[in-house]
Protein backbone atom coordinates (compact mmCIF):
# COMPACT_ATOMS: atom_id res chain seq x y z
CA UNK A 1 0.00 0.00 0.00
CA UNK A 2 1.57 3.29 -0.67
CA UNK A 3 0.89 6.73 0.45
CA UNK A 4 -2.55 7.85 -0.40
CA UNK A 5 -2.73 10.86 1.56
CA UNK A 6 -2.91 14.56 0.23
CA UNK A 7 -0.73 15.87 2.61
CA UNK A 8 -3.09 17.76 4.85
CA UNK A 9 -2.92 18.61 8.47
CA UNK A 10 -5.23 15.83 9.00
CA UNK A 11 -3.30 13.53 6.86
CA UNK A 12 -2.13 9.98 8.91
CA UNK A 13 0.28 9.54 6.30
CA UNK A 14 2.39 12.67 5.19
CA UNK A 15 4.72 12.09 8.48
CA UNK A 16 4.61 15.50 9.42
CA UNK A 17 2.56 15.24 12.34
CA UNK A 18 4.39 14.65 15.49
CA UNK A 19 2.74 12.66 18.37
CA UNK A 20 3.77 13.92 21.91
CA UNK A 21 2.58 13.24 24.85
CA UNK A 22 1.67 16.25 26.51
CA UNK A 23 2.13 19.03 23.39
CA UNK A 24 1.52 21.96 24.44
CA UNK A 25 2.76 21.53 27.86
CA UNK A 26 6.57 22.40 28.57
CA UNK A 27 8.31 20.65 31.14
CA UNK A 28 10.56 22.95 33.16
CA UNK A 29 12.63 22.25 36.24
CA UNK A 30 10.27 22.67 38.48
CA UNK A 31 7.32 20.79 36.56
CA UNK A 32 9.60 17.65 36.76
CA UNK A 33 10.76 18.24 40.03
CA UNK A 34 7.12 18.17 41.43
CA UNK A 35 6.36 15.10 39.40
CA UNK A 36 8.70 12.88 40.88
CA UNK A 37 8.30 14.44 44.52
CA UNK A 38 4.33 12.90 43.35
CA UNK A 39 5.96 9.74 42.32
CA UNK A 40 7.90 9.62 45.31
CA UNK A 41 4.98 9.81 47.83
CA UNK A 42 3.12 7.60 45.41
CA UNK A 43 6.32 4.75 45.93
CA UNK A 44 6.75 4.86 42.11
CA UNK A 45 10.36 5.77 42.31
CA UNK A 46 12.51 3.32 44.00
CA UNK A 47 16.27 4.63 42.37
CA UNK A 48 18.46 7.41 43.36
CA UNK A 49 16.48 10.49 42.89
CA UNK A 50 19.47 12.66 41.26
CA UNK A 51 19.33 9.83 38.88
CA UNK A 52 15.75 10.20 38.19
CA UNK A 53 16.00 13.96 37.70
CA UNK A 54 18.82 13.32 35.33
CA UNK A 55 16.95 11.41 33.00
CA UNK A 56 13.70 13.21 32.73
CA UNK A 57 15.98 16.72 32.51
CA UNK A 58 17.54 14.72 29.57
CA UNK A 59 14.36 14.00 28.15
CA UNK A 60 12.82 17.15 28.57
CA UNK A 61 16.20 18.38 26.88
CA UNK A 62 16.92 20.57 30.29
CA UNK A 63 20.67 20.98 31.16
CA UNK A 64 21.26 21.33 34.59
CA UNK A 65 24.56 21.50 36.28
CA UNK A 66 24.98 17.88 38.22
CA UNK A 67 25.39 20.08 41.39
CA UNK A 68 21.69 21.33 41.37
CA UNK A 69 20.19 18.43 40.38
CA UNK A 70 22.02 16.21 43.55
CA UNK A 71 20.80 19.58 45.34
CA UNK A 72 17.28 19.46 43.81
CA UNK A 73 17.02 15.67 44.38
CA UNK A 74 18.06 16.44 48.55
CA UNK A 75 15.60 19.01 48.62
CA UNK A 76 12.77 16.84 47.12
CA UNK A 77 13.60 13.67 49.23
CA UNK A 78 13.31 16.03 52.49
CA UNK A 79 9.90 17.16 51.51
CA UNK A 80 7.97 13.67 50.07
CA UNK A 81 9.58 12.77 53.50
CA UNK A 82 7.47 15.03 55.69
């Protein structure tokens, strides 16, 4: 089967329309921070919360110094702790 579409917004086929979960909504720093202080309470994350930051400032295509995110990561444990 080949490509029958005409290329319109609409159009499954033309590979121009990007599927992201969430668009419209920009992660920032603090966005992901609160998510995983959620998680946390939740018991969804189990590994070293720096490391957890890391990745989903990665993701989000955030670059944070390593210091503030172990810094971040100390200040989130403190509070899903309390």
């Amino acid at each position: 089967m080949t490509d029958s579409g005409d290329g319109g917004a609409n159009d499954p086929f033309d590979g121009n329309d990007e599927m992201v979960a969430g668009a419209g909504h920009e992660e920032t720093p603090e966005s992901i921070a609160e998510d995983v202080r959620h998680e946390i309470q939740l018991g969804h994350v189990q590994d070293d919360v720096a490391h957890v930051l890391e990745e989903r400032f990665e993701e989000a295509g955030i670059d944070a110094r390593p210091e503030d995110v172990d810094d971040l990561a100390e200040e989130i444990e403190r509070d899903a702790s309390s």
